[in-house]
Protein backbone atom coordinates (compact mmCIF):
# COMPACT_ATOMS: atom_id res chain seq x y z
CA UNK A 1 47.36 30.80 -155.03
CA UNK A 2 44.49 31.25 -157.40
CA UNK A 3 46.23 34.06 -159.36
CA UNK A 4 49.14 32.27 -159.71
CA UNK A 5 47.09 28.74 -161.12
CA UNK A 6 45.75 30.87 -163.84
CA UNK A 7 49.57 32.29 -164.86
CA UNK A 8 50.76 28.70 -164.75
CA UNK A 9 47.29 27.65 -166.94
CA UNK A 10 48.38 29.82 -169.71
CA UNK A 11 51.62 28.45 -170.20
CA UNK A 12 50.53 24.49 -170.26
CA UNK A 13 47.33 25.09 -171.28
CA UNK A 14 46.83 28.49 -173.18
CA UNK A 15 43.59 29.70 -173.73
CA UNK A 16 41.73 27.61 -170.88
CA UNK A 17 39.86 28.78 -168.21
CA UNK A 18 40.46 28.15 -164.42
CA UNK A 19 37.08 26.61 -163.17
CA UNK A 20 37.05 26.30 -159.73
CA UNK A 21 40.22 25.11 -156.86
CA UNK A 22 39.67 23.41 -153.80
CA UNK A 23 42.56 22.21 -151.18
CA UNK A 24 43.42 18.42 -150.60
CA UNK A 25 43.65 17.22 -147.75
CA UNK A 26 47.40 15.87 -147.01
CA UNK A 27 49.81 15.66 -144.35
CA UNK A 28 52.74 18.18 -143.30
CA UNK A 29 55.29 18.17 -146.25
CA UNK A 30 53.64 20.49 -148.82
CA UNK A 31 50.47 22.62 -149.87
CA UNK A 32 48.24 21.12 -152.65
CA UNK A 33 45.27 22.76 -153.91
CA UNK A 34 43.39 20.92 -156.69
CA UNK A 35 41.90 22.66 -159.61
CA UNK A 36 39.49 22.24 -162.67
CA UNK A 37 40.27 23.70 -166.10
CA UNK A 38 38.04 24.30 -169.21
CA UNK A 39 39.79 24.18 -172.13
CA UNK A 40 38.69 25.65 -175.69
CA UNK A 41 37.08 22.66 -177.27
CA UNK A 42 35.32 22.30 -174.11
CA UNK A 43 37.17 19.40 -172.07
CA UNK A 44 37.19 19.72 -168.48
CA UNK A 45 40.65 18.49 -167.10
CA UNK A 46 41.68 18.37 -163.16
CA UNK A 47 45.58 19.00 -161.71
CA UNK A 48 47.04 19.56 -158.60
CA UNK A 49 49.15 22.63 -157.50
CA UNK A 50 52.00 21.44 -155.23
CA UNK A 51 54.04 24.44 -152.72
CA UNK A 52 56.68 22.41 -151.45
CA UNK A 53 56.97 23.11 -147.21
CA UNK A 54 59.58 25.38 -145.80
CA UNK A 55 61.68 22.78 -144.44
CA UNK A 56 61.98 20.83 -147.88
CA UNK A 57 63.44 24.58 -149.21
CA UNK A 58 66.03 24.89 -146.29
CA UNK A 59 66.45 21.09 -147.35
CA UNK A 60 67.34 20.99 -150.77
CA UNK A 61 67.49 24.93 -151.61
CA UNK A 62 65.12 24.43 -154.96
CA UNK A 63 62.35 22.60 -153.44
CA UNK A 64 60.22 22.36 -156.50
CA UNK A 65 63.10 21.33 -158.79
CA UNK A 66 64.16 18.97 -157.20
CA UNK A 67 60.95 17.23 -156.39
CA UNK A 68 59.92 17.43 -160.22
CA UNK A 69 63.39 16.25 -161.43
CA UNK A 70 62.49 12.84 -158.78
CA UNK A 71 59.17 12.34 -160.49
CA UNK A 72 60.51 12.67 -163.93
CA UNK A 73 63.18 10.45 -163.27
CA UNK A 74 60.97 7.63 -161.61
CA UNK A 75 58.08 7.82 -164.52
CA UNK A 76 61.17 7.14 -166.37
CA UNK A 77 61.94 4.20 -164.61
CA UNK A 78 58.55 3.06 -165.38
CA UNK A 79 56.97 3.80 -161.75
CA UNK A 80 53.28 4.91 -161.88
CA UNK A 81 53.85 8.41 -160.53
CA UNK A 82 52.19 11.81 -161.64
CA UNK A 83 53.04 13.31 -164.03
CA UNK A 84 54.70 16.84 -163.90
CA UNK A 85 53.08 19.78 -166.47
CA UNK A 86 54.17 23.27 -165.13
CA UNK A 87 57.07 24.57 -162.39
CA UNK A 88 58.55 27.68 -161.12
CA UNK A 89 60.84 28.42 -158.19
CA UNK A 90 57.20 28.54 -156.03
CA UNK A 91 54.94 25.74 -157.04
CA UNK A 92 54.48 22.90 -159.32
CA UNK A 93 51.35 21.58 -161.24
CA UNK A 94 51.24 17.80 -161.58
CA UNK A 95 48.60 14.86 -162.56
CA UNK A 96 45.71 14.59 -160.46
CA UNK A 97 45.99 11.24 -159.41
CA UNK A 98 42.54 9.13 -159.16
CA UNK A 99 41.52 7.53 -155.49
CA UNK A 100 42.01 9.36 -151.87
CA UNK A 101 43.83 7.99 -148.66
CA UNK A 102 41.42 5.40 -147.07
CA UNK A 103 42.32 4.90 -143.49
CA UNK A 104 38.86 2.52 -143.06
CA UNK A 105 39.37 -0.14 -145.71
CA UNK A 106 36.31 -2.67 -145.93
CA UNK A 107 38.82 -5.39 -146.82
CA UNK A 108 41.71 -5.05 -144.51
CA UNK A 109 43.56 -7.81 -145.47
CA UNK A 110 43.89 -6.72 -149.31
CA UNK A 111 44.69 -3.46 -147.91
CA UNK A 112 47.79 -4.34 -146.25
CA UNK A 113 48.67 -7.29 -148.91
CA UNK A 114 49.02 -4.55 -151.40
CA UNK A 115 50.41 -2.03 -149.42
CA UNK A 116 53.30 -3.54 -148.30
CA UNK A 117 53.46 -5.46 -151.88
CA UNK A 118 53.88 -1.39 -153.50
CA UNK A 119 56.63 -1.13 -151.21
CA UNK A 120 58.52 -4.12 -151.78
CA UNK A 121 58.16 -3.28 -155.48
CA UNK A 122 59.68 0.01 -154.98
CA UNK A 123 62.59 -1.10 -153.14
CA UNK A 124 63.29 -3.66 -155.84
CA UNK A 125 63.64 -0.63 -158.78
CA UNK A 126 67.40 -1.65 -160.37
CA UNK A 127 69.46 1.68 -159.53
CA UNK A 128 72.17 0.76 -161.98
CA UNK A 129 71.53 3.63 -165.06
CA UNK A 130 68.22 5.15 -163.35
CA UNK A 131 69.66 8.64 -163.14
CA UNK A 132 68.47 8.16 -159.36
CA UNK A 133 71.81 8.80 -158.18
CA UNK A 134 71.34 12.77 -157.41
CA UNK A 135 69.23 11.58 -154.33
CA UNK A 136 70.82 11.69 -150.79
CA UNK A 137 71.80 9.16 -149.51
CA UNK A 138 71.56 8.31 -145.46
CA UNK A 139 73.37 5.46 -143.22
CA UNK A 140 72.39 4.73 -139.63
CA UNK A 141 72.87 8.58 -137.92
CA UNK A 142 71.12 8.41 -134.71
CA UNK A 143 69.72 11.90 -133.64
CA UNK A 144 70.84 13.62 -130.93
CA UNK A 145 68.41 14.98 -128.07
CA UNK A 146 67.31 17.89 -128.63
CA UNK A 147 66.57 18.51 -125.36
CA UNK A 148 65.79 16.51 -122.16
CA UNK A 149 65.19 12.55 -122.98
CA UNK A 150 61.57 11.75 -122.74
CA UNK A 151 61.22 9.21 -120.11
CA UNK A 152 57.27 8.60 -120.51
CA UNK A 153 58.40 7.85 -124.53
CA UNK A 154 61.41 5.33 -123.69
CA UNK A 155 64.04 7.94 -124.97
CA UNK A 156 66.74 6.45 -122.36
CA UNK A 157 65.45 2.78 -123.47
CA UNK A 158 65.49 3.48 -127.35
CA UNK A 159 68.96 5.35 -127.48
CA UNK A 160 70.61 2.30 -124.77
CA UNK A 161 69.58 -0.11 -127.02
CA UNK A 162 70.58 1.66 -129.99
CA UNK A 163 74.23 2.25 -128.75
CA UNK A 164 74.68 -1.54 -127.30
CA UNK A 165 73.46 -2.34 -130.66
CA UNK A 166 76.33 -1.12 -132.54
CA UNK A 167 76.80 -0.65 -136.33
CA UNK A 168 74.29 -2.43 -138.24
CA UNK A 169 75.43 -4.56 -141.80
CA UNK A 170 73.58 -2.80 -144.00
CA UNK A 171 71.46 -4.71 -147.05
CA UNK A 172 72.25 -3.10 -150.11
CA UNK A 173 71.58 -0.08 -151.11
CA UNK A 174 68.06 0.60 -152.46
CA UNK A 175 65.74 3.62 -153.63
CA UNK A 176 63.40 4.66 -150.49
CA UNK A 177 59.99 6.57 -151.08
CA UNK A 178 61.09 8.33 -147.38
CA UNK A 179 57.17 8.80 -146.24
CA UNK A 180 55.76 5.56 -147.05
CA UNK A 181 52.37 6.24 -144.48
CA UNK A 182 49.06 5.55 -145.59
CA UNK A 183 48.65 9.47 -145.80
CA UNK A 184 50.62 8.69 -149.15
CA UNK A 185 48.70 5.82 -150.59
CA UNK A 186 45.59 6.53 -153.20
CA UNK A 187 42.88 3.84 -153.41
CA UNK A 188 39.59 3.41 -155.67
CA UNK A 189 37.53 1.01 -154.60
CA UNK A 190 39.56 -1.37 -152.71
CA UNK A 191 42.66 -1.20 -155.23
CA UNK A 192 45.82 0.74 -154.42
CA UNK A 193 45.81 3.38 -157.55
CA UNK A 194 48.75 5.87 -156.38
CA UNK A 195 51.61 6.48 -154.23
CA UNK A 196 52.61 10.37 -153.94
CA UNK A 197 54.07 12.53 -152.02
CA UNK A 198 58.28 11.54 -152.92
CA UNK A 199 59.59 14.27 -151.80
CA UNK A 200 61.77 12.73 -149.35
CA UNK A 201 62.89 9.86 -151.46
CA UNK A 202 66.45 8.46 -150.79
CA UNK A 203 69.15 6.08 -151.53
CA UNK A 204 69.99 3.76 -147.70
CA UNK A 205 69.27 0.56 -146.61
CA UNK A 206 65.74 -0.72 -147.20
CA UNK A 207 64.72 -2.02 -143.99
CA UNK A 208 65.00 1.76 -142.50
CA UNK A 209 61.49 2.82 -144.99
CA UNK A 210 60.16 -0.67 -143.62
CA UNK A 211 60.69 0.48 -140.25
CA UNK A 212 59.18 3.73 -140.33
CA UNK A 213 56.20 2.58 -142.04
CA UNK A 214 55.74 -0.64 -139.73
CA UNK A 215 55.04 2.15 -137.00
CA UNK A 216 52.70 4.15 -139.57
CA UNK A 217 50.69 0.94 -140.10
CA UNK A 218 50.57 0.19 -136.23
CA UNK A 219 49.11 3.48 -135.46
CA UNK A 220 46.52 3.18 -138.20
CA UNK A 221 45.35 -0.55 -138.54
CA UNK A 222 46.66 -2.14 -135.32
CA UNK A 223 49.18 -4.48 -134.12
CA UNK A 224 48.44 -7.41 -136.47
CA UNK A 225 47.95 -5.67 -139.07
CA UNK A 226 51.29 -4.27 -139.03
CA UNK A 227 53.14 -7.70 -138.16
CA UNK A 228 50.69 -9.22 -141.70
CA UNK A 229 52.35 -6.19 -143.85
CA UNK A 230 55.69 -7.22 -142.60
CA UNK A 231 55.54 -10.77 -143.58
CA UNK A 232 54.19 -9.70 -146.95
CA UNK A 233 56.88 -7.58 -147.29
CA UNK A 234 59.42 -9.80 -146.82
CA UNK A 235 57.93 -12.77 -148.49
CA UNK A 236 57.86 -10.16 -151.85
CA UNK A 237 61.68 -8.51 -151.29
CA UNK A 238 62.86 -10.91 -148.70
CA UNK A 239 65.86 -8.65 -147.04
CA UNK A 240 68.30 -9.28 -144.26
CA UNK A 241 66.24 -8.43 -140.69
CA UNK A 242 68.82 -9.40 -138.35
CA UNK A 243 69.35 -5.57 -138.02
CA UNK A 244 65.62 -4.69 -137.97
CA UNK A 245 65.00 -3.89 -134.53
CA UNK A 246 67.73 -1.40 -135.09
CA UNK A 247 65.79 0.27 -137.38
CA UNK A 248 62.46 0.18 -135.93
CA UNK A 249 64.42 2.03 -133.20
CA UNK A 250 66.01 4.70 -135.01
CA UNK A 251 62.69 5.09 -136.63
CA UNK A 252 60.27 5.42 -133.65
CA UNK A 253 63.53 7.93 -132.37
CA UNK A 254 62.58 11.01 -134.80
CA UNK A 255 59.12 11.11 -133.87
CA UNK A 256 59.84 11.53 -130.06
CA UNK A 257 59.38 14.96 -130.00
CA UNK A 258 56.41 15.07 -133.27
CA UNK A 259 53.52 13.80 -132.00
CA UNK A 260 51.61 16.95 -132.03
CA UNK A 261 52.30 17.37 -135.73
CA UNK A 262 52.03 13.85 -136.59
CA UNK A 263 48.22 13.36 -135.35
CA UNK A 264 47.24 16.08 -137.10
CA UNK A 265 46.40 14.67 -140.83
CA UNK A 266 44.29 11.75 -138.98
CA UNK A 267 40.98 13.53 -138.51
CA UNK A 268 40.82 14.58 -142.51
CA UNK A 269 41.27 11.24 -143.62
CA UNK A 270 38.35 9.95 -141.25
CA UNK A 271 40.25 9.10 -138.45
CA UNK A 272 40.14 11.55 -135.03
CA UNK A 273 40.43 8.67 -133.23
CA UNK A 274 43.89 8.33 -133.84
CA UNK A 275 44.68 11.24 -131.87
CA UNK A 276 48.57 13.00 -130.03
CA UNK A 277 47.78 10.45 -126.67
CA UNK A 278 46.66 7.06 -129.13
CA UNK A 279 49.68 7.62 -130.95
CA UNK A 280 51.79 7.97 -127.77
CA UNK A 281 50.41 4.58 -126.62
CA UNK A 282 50.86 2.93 -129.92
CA UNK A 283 54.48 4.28 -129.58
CA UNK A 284 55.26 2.85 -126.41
CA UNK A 285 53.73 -0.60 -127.22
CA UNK A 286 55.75 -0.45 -131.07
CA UNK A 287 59.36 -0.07 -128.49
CA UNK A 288 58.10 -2.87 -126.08
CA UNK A 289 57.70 -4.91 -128.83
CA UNK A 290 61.32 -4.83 -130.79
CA UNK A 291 62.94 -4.12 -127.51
CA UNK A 292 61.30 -7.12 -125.75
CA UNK A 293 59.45 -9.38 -128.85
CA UNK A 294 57.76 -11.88 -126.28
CA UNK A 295 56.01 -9.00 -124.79
């Protein structure tokens, strides 16, 4: 990777010198390696390398275009995203962002009031003319098994509900981030400073990113703290959640069968007591609760 930081150097920076690289920590859905450049007056500037995972290739073909063409487009639109310098068909080198995940806020409260604030503001981006229409867009699919249905996980609950359910009415369409976890979130002392990570950004209803990161928030900060971010979020971009518990259902579906993965990012960000069997728990109590609210 280092060899191919100093090719990329001399095209957006010619005639600086690579200082030192060191990885970031992150979740599943790319590579990123940080790195320090001199250049000839002196300055010392910071980026971040991005390799795009294998799946996002088989996903979109050109990985790396496509995820600069979605930051370009939303810096456009005025969202306070990094800002793209360098790409080939490998790798792209982007704005090193200031702050860090911080899964052990002193101020918990703030936390959550401006996280779920950030994602009410995102949902609320005007789509008419923002060139944002290249993104996929996905309705209410509900995954098939992929193999036998995972009693100890509610599988048989979860996809029973889901079919009695029906069809949901769908708010209107919005632009999704896709990975909205705190994994994703940069803070500097106590203020949220970044959101990365858009890879997986899409056009759907917004109640289906609310969804997946009500769970997120559960697992990290607890029960309460995930019902709080809900009412903030809907008090800032007050949708329709008759159909919510549809969501949170097709949500907590995908992640049957990901736990493993899933709990691995906790540990680097401070947390290894979030852990394959918490998150199982916190899974199980997250169904209870749509399926059976009084619970």
């Amino acid at each position: 990777m280092e060899a191919q930081i100093v090719k990329a150097i001399q095209e957006f920076a010619p005639g600086s010198e690579l200082i030192r690289t060191w990885p970031l920590k992150g979740g599943i859905s790319a590579t990123t390696t940080a790195f320090e450049i001199e250049r000839s007056n002196g300055m010392r500037e910071t980026y971040v390398a991005r390799i795009p995972a294998d799946y996002n290739f088989e996903q979109f073909g050109d990985a790396v275009a496509h995820e600069v063409k979605i930051l370009r487009t939303l810096r456009e639109n005025g969202l306070p995203v990094a800002r793209t310098y360098f790409s080939n068909e490998e790798f792209y080198v982007l704005e090193f962002l200031p702050g860090e995940p911080d899964l052990n806020p002193t101020d918990l409260s703030s936390h959550i009031k401006q996280y779920a604030e950030r994602l009410a503001e995102i949902h609320q981006l005007p789509l008419e003319g923002s060139g944002l229409d290249f993104l996929p867009s996905y309705g209410s699919r509900i995954w098939e098994p992929e193999q036998e249905l995972v009693i100890e996980l509610c599988e048989p609950e979860i996809r029973n509900v889901l079919q009695r359910l029906g069809e949901p009415e769908f708010n209107p369409v919005a632009f999704r981030h896709g990975d909205y976890w705190p994994g994703n979130l940069l803070w500097q002392d106590g203020q949220l400073t970044g959101v990365i990570d858009w890879e997986n950004a899409n056009l759907g209803d917004p109640a289906f990113d609310l969804a997946c990161t009500r769970l997120d928030v559960m697992w990290a900060y607890g029960e309460d703290a995930m019902k709080e971010m809900t009412q903030i979020y809907l008090a800032k971009n007050p949708i329709n959640t008759d159909w919510l518990p549809f969501w949170d259902l097709r949500a907590s579906l995908r992640m049957v069968s990901m736990f493993d993965k899933l709990a691995e990012p906790y540990p680097g960000f401070g947390r290894p007591d979030i852990t394959t069997e918490t998150m199982r728990r916190g899974f199980v109590r997250f169904v209870e609760l749509v399926i059976q609210p009084s619970s």
